[in-house]
PDB file of N, CA and C in Angstrom:
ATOM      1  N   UNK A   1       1.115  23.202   4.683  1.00  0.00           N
ATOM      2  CA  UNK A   1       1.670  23.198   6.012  1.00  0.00           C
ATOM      3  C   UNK A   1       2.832  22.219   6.074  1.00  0.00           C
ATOM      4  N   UNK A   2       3.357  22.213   7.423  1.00  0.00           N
ATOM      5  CA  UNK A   2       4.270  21.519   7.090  1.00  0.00           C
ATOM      6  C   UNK A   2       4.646  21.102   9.214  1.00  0.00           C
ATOM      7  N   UNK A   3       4.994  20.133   9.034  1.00  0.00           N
ATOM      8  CA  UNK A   3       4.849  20.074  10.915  1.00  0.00           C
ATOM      9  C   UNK A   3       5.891  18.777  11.019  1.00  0.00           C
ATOM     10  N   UNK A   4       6.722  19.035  11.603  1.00  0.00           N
ATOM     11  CA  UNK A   4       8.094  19.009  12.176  1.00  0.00           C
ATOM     12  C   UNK A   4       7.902  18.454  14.226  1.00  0.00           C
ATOM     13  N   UNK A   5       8.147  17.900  14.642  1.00  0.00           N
ATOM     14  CA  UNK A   5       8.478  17.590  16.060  1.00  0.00           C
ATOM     15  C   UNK A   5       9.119  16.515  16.518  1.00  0.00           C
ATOM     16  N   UNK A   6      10.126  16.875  17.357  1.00  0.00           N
ATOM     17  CA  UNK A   6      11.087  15.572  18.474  1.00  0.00           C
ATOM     18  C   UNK A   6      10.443  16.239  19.699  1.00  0.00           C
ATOM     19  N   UNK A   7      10.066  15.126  20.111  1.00  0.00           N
ATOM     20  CA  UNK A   7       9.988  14.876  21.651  1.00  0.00           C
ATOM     21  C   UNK A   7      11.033  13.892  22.219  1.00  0.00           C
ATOM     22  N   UNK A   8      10.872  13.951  23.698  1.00  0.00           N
ATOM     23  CA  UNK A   8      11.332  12.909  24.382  1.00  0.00           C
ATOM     24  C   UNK A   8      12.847  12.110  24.073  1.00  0.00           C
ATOM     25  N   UNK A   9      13.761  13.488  24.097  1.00  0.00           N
ATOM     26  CA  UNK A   9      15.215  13.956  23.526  1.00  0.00           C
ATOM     27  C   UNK A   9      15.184  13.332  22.488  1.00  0.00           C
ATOM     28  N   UNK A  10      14.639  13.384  21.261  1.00  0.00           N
ATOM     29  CA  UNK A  10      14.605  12.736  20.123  1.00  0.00           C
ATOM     30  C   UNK A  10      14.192  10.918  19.777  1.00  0.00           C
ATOM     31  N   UNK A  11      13.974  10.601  20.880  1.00  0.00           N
ATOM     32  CA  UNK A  11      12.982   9.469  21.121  1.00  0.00           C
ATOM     33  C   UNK A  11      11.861   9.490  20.069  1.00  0.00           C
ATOM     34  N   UNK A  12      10.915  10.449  19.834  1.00  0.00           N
ATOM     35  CA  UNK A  12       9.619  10.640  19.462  1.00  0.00           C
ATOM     36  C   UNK A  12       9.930  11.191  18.091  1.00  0.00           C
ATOM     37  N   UNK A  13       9.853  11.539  17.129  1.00  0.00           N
ATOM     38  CA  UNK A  13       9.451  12.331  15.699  1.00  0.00           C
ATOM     39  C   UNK A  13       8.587  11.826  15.095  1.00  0.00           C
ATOM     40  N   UNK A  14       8.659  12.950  14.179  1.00  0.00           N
ATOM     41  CA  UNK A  14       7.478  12.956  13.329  1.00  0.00           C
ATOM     42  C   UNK A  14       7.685  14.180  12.076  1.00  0.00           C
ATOM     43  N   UNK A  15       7.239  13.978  11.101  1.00  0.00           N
ATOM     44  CA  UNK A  15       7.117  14.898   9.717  1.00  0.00           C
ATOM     45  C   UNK A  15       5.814  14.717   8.871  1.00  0.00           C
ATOM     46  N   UNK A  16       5.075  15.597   8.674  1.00  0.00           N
ATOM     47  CA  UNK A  16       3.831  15.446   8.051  1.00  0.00           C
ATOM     48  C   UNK A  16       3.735  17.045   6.830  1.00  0.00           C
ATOM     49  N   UNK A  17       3.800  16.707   5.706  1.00  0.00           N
ATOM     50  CA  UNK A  17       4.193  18.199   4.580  1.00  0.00           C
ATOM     51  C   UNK A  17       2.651  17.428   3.758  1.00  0.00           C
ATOM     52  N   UNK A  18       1.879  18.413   3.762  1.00  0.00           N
ATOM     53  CA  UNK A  18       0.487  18.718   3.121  1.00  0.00           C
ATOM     54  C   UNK A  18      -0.161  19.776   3.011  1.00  0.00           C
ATOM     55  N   UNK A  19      -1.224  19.667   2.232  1.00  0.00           N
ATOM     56  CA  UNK A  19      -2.191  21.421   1.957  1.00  0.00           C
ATOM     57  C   UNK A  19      -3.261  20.683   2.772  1.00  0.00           C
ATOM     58  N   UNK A  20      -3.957  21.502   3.768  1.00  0.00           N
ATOM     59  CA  UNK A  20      -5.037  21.084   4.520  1.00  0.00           C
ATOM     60  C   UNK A  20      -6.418  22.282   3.858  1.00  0.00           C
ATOM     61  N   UNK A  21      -7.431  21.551   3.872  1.00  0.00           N
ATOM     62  CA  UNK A  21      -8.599  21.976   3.377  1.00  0.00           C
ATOM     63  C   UNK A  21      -9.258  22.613   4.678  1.00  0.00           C
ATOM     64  N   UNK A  22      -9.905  24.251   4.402  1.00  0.00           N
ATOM     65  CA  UNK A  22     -10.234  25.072   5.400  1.00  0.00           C
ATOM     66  C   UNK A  22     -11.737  24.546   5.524  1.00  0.00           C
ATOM     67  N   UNK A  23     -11.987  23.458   6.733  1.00  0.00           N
ATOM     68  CA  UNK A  23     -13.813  23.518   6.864  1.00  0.00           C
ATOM     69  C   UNK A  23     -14.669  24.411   7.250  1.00  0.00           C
ATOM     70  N   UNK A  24     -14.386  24.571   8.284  1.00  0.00           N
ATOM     71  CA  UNK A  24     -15.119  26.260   8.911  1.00  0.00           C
ATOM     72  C   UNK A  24     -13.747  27.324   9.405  1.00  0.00           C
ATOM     73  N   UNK A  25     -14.388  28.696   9.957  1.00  0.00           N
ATOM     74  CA  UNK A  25     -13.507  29.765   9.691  1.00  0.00           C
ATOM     75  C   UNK A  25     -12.691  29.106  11.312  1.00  0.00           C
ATOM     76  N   UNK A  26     -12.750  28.051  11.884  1.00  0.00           N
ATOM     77  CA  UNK A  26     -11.886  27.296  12.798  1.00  0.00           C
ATOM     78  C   UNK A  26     -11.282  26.224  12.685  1.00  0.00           C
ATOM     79  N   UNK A  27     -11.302  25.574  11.488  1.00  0.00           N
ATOM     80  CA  UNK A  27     -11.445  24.098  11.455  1.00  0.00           C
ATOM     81  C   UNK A  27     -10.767  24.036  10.087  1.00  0.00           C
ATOM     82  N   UNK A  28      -9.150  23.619   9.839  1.00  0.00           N
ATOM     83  CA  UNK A  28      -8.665  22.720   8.603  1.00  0.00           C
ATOM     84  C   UNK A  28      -8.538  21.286   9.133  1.00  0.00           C
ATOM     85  N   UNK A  29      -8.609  20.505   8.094  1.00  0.00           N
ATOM     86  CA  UNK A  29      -8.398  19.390   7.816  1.00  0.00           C
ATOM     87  C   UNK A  29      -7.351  18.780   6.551  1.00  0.00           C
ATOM     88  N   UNK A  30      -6.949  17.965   6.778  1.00  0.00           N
ATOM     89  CA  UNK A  30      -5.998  17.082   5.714  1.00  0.00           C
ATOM     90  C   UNK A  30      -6.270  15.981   5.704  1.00  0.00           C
ATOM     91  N   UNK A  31      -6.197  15.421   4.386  1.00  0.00           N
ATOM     92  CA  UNK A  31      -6.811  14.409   4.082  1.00  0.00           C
ATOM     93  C   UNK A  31      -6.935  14.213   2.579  1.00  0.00           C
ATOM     94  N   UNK A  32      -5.756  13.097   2.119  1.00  0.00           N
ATOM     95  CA  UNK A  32      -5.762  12.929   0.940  1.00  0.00           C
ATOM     96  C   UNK A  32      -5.771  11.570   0.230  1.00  0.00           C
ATOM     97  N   UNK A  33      -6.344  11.301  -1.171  1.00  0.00           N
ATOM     98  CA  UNK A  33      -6.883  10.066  -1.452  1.00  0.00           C
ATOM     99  C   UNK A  33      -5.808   8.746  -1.096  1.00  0.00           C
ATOM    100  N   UNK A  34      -5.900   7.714  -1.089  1.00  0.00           N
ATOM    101  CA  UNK A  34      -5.402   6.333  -0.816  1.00  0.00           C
ATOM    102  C   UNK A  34      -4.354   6.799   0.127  1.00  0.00           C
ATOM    103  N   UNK A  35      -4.376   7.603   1.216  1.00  0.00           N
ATOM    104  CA  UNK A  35      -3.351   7.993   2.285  1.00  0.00           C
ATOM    105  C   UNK A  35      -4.461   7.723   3.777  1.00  0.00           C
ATOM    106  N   UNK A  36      -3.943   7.044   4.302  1.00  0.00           N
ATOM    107  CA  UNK A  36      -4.814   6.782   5.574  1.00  0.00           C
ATOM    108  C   UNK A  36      -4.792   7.713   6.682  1.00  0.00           C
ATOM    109  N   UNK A  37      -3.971   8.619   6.746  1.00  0.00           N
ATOM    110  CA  UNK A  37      -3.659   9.701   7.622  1.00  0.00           C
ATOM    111  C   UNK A  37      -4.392  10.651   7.680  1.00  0.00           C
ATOM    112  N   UNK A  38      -5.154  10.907   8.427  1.00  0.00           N
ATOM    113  CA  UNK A  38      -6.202  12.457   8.286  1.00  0.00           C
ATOM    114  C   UNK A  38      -5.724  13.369   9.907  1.00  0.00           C
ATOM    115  N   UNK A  39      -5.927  14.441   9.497  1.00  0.00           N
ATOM    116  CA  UNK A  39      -5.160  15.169  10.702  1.00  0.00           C
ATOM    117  C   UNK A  39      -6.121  16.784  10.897  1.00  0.00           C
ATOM    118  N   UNK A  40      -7.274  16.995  11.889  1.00  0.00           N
ATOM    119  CA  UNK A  40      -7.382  17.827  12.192  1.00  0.00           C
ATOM    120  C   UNK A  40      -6.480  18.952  13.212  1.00  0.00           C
ATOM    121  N   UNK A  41      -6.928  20.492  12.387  1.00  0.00           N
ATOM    122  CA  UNK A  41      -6.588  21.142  13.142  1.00  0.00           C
ATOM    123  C   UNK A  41      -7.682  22.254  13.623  1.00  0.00           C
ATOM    124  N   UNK A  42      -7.763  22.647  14.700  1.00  0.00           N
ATOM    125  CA  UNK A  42      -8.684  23.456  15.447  1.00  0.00           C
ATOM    126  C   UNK A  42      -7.566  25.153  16.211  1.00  0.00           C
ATOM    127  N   UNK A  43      -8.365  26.045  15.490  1.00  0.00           N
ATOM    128  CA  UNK A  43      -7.429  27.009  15.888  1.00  0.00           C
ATOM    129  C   UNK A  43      -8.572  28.185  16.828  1.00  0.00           C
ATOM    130  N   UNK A  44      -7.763  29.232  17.306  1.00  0.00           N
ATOM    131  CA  UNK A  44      -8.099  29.348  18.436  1.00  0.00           C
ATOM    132  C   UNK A  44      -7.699  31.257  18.538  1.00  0.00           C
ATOM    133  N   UNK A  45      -7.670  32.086  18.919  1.00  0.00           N
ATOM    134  CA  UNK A  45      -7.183  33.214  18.649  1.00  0.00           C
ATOM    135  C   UNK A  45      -5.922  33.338  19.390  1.00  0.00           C
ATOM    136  N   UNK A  46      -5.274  31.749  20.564  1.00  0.00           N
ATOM    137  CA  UNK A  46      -4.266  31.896  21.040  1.00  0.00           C
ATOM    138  C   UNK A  46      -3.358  30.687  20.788  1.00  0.00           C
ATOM    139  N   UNK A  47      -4.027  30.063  20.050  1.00  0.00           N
ATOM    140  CA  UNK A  47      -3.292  28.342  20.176  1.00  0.00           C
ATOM    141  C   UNK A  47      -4.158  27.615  18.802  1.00  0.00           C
ATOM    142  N   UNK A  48      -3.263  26.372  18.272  1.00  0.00           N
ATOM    143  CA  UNK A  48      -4.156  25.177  16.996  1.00  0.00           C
ATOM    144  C   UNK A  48      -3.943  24.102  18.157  1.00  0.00           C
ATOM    145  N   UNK A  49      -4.556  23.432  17.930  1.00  0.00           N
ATOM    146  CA  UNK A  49      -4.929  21.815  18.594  1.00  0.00           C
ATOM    147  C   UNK A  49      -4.844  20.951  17.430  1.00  0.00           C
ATOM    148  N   UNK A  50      -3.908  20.346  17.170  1.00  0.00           N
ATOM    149  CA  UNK A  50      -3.590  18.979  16.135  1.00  0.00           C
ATOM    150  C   UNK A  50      -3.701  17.906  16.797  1.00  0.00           C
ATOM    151  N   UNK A  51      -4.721  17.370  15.856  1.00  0.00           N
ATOM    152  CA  UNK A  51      -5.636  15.631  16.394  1.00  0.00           C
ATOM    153  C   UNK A  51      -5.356  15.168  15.117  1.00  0.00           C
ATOM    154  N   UNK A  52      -4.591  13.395  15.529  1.00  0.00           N
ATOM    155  CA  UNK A  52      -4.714  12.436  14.894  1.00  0.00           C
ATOM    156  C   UNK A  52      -5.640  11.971  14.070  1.00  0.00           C
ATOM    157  N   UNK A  53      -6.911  11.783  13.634  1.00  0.00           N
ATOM    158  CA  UNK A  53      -7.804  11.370  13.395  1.00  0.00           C
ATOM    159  C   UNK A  53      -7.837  10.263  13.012  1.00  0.00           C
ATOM    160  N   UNK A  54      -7.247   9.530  12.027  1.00  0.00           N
ATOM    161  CA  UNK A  54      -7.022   8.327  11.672  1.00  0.00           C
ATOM    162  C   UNK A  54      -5.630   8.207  11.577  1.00  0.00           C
ATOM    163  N   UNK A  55      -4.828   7.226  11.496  1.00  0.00           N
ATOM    164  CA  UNK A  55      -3.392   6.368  11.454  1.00  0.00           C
ATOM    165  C   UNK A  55      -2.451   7.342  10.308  1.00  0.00           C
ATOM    166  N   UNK A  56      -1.265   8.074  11.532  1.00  0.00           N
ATOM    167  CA  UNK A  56      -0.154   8.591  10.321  1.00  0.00           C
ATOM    168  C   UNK A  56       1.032   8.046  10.704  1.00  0.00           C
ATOM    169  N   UNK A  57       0.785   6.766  11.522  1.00  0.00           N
ATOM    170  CA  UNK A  57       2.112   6.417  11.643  1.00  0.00           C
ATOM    171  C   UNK A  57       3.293   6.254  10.947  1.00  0.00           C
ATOM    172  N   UNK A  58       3.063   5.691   9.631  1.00  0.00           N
ATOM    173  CA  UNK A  58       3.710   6.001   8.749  1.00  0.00           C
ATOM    174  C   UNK A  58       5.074   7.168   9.040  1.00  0.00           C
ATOM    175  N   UNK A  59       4.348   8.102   9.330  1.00  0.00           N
ATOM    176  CA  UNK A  59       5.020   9.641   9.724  1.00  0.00           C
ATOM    177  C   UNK A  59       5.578   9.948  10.821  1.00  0.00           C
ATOM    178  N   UNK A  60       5.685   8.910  11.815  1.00  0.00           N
ATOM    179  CA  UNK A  60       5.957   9.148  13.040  1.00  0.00           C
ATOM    180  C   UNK A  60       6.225   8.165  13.832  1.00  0.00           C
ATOM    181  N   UNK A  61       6.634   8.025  15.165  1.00  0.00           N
ATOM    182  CA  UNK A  61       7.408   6.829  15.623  1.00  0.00           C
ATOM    183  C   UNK A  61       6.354   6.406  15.875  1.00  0.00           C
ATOM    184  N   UNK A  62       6.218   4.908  16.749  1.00  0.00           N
ATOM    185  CA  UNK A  62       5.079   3.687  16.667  1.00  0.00           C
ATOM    186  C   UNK A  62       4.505   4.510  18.386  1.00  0.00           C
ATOM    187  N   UNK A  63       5.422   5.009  19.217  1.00  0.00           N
ATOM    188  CA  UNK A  63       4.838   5.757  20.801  1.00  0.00           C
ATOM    189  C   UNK A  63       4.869   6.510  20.766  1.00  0.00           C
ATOM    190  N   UNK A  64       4.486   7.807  19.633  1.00  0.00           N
ATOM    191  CA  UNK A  64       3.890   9.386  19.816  1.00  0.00           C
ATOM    192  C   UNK A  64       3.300   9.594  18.774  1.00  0.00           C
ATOM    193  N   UNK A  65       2.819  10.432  19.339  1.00  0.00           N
ATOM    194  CA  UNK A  65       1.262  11.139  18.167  1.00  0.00           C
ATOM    195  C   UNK A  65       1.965  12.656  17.478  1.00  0.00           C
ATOM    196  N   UNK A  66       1.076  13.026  16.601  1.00  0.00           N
ATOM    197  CA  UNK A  66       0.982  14.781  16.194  1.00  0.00           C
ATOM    198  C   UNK A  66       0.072  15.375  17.189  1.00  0.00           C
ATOM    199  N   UNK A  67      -0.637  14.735  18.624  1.00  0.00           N
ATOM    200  CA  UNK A  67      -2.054  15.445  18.939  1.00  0.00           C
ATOM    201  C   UNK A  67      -0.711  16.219  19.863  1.00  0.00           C
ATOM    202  N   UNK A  68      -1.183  17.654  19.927  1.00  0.00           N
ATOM    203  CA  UNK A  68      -1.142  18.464  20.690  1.00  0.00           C
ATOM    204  C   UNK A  68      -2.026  19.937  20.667  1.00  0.00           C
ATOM    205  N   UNK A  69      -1.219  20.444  21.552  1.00  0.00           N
ATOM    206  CA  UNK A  69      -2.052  22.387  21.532  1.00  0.00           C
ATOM    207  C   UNK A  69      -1.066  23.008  21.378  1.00  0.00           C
ATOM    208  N   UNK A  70      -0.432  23.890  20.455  1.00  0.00           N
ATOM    209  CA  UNK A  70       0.505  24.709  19.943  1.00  0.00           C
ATOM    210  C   UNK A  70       0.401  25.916  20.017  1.00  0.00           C
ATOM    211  N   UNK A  71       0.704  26.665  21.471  1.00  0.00           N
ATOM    212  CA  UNK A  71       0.740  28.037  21.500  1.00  0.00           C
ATOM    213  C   UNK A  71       0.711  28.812  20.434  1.00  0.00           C
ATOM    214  N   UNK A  72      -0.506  29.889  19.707  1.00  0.00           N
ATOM    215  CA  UNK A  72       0.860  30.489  18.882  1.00  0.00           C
ATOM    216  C   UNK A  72       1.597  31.862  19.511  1.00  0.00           C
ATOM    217  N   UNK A  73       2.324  32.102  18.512  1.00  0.00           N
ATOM    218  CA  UNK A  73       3.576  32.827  18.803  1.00  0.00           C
ATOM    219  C   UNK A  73       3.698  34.272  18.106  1.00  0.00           C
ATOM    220  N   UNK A  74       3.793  35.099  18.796  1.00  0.00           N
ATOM    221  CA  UNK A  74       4.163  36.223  17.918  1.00  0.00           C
ATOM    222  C   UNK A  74       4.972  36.745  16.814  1.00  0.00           C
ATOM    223  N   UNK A  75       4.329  36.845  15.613  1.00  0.00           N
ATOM    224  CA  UNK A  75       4.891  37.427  13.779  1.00  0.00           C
ATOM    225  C   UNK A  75       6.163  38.436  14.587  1.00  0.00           C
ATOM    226  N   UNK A  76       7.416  37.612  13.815  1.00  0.00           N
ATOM    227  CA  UNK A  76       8.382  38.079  14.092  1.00  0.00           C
ATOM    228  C   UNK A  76       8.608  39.089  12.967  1.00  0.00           C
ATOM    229  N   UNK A  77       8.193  38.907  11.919  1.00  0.00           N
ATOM    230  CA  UNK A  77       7.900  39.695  10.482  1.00  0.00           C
ATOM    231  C   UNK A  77       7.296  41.015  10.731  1.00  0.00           C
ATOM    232  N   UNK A  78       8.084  41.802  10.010  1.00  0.00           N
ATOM    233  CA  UNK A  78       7.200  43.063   9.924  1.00  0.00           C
ATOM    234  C   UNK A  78       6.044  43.053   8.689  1.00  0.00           C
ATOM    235  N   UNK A  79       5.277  44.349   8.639  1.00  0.00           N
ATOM    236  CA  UNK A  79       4.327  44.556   7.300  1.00  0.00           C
ATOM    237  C   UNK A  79       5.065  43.734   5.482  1.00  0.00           C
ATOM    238  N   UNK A  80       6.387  44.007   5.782  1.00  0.00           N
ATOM    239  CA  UNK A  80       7.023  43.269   4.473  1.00  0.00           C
ATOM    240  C   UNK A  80       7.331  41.907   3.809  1.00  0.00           C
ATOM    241  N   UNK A  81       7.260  41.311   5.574  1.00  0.00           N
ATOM    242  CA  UNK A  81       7.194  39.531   5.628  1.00  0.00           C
ATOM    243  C   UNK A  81       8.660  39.756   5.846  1.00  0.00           C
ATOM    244  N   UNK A  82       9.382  40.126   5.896  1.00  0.00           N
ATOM    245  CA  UNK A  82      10.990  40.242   6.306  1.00  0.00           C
ATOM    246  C   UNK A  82      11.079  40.092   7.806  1.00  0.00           C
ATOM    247  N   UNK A  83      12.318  39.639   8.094  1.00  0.00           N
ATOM    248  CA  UNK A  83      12.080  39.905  10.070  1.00  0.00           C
ATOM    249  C   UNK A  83      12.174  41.509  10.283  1.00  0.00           C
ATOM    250  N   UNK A  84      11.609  41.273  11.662  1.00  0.00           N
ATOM    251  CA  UNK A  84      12.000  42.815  12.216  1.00  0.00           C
ATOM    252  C   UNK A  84      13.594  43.409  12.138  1.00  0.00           C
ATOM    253  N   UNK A  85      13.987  44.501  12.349  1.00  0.00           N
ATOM    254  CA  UNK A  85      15.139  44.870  12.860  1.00  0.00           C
ATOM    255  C   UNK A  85      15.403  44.716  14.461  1.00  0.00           C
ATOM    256  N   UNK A  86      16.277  44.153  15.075  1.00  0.00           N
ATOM    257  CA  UNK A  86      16.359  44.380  16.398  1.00  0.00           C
ATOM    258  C   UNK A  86      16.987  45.867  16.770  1.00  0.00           C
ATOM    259  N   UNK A  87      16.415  46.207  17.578  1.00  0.00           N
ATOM    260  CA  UNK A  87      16.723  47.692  18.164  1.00  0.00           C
ATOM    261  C   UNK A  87      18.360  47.438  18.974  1.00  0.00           C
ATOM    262  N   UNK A  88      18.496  48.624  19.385  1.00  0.00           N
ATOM    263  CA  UNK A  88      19.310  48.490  20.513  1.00  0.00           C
ATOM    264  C   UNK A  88      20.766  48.654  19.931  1.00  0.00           C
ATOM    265  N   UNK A  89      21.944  48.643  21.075  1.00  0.00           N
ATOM    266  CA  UNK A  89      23.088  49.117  20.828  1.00  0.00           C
ATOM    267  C   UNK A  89      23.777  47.490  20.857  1.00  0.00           C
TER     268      UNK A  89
END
């Protein structure tokens, strides 16, 4: 995965690039040795919820977190993994 965010007109960032381990058929986690950062995610059939769990500041400014709820969004990709074609004139 890989998770990217500015908030607060670029006040806030953050970058976090890891493989998260699948716990249940709802539930990855990340979490890797001598790295203090652990980061659940909880997914949802409409939205993931990313929780802090322990300290990634490191990764991010000292007044914002990774916790949020992340709509998801509709596969702009067709069956090929390519984007769609847009229709129209």
């Amino acid at each position: 995965f890989f998770i990217h965010f500015e908030k607060d007109q670029g006040q806030c960032t953050g970058e976090l690039k890891g493989e998260a381990i699948i716990k249940s058929p709802s539930v990855a986690e990340y979490r890797e040795p001598g790295d203090p950062c652990v980061m659940r995610f909880s997914f949802t059939s409409s939205a993931v919820t990313v929780k802090e769990v322990e300290g990634c500041g490191s990764r991010r400014g000292l007044r914002c977190s990774f916790d949020g709820v992340y709509p998801r969004k509709k596969d702009q990709r067709g069956k090929t993994g390519k984007p769609k074609a847009k229709s129209g004139k």
